[in-house]
Protein backbone atom coordinates (compact mmCIF):
# COMPACT_ATOMS: atom_id res chain seq x y z
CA UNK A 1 106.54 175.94 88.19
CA UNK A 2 105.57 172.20 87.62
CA UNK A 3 106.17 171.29 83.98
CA UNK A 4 105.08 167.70 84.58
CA UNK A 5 101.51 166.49 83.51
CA UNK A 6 98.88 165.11 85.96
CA UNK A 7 98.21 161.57 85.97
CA UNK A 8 94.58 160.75 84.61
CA UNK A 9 92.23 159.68 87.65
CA UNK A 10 91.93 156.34 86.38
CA UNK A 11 95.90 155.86 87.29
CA UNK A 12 96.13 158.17 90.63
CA UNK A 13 97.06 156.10 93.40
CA UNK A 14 94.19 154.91 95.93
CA UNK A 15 94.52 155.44 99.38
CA UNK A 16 92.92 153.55 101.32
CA UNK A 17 91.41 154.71 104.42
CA UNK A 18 91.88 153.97 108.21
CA UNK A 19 89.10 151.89 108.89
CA UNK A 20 89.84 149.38 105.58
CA UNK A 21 93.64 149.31 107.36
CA UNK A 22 92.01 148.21 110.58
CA UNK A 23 89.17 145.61 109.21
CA UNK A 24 92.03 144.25 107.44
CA UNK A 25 94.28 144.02 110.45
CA UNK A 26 91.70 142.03 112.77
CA UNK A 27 90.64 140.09 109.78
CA UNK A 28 93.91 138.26 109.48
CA UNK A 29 94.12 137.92 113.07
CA UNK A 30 91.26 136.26 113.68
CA UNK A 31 92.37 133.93 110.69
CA UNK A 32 95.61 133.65 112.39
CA UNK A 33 94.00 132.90 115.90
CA UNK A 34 91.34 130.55 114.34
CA UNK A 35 94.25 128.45 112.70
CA UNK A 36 95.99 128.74 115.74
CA UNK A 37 92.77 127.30 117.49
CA UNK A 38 92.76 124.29 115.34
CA UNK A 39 96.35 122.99 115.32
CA UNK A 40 96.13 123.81 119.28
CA UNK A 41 93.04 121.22 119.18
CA UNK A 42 94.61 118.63 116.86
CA UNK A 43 97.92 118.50 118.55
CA UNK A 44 95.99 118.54 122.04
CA UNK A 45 93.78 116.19 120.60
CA UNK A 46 96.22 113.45 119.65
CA UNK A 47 98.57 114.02 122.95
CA UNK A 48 95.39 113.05 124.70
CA UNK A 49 94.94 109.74 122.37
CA UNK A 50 98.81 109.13 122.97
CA UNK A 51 98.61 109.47 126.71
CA UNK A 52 95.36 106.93 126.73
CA UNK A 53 96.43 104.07 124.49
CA UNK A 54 100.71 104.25 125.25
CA UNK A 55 100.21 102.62 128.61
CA UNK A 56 97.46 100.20 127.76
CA UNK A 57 100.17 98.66 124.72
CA UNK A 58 103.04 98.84 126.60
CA UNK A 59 101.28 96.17 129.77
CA UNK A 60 99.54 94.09 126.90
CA UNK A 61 102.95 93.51 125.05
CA UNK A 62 104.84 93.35 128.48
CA UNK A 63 102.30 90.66 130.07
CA UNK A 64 102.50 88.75 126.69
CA UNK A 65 105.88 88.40 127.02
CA UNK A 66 106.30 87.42 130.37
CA UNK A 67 103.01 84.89 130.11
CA UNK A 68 104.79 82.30 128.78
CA UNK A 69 107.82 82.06 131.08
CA UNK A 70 105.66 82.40 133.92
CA UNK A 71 103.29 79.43 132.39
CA UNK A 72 106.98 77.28 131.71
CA UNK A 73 107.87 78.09 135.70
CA UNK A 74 104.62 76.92 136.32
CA UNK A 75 105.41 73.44 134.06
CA UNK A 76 108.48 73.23 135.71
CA UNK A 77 106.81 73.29 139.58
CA UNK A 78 103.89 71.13 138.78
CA UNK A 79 106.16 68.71 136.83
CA UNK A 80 107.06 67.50 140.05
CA UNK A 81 103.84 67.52 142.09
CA UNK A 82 101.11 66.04 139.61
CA UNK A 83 102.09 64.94 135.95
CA UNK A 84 98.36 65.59 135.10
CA UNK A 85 99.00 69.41 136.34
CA UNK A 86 101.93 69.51 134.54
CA UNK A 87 99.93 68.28 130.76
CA UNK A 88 97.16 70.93 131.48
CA UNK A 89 99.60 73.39 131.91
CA UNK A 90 101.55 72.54 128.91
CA UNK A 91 98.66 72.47 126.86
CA UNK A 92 97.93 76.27 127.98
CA UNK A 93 101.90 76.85 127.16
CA UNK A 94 101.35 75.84 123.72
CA UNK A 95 98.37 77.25 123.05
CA UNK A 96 99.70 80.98 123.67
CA UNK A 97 100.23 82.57 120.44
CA UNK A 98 103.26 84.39 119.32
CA UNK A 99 101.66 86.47 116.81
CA UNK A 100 97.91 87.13 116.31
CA UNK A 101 96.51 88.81 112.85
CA UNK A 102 93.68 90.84 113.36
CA UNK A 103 91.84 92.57 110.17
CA UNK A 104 95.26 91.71 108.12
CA UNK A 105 97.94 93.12 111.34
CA UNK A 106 100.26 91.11 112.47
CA UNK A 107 100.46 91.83 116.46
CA UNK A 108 103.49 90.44 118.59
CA UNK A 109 104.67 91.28 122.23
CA UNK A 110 107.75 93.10 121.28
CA UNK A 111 105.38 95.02 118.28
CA UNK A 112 102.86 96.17 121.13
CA UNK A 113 105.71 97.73 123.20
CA UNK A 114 107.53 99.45 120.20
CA UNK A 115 104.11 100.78 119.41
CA UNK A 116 103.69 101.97 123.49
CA UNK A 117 107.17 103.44 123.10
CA UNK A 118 105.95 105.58 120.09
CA UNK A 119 103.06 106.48 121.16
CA UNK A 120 104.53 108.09 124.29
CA UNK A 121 106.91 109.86 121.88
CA UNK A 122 103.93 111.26 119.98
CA UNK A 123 102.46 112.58 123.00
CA UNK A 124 105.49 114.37 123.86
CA UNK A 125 105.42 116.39 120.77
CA UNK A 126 101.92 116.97 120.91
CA UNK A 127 102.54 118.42 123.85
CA UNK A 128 105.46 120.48 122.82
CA UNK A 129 103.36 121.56 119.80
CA UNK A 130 100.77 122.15 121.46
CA UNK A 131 102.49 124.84 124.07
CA UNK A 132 104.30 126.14 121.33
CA UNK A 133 101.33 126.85 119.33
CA UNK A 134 99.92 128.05 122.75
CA UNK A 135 102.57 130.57 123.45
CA UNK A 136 101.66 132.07 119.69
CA UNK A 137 97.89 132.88 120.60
């Protein structure tokens, strides 16, 4: 025989039924798949931006840096052909820049290749978070 005293209604345990369990369940993954959805879109998103604008930097930065020891081989050649070649092509030697500020940024050759170098490095890991976020959906 049971000596113990039934719990009042108001503190029995509530069990909740199968179909609660279930709603639940696909609730949270469709929360986990739309999540999923939008890192998979961000990471995608700036892997694609990456892939555009690394290449474009890195030949502006290397073609600045090479312009003006291809305009001083120039100098040098014409120097001996035409002395009026060689002061017009001075004048275009000195007036390549080696820095240009645009909206308060300081751009240089060597600056526009760093920033092609690291934006190929963030469009690697996009792309590795992307598949990894991928492989999870």
């Amino acid at each position: 025989m049971d000596t113990r005293t039934p719990l009042p209604a108001s503190q029995q345990p509530i069990a909740m039924s199968s179909r609660q369990n279930t709603s639940a369940a696909a609730g949270l993954r469709l929360l986990r798949t739309a999540i999923g959805a939008a890192c998979y879109f961000v990471f995608y998103f700036v892997q694609q931006l990456a892939e555009l604008f690394a290449p474009l930097l890195l030949i502006a930065g290397a073609a600045w840096a090479a312009l003006p020891a291809l305009v001083k081989t120039l100098t040098r050649t014409a120097a001996s052909a035409d002395p009026q070649a060689h002061d017009a092509i001075a004048s275009v030697a000195n007036a390549i820049p080696e820095e240009l500020t645009l909206a308060g940024h300081v751009l240089t050759a060597s600056g526009l290749i760093c920033d092609g170098l690291v934006l190929m490095a963030v469009a690697a890991g996009g792309a590795t978070l992307a598949m990894l976020v991928g492989r999870k959906l």
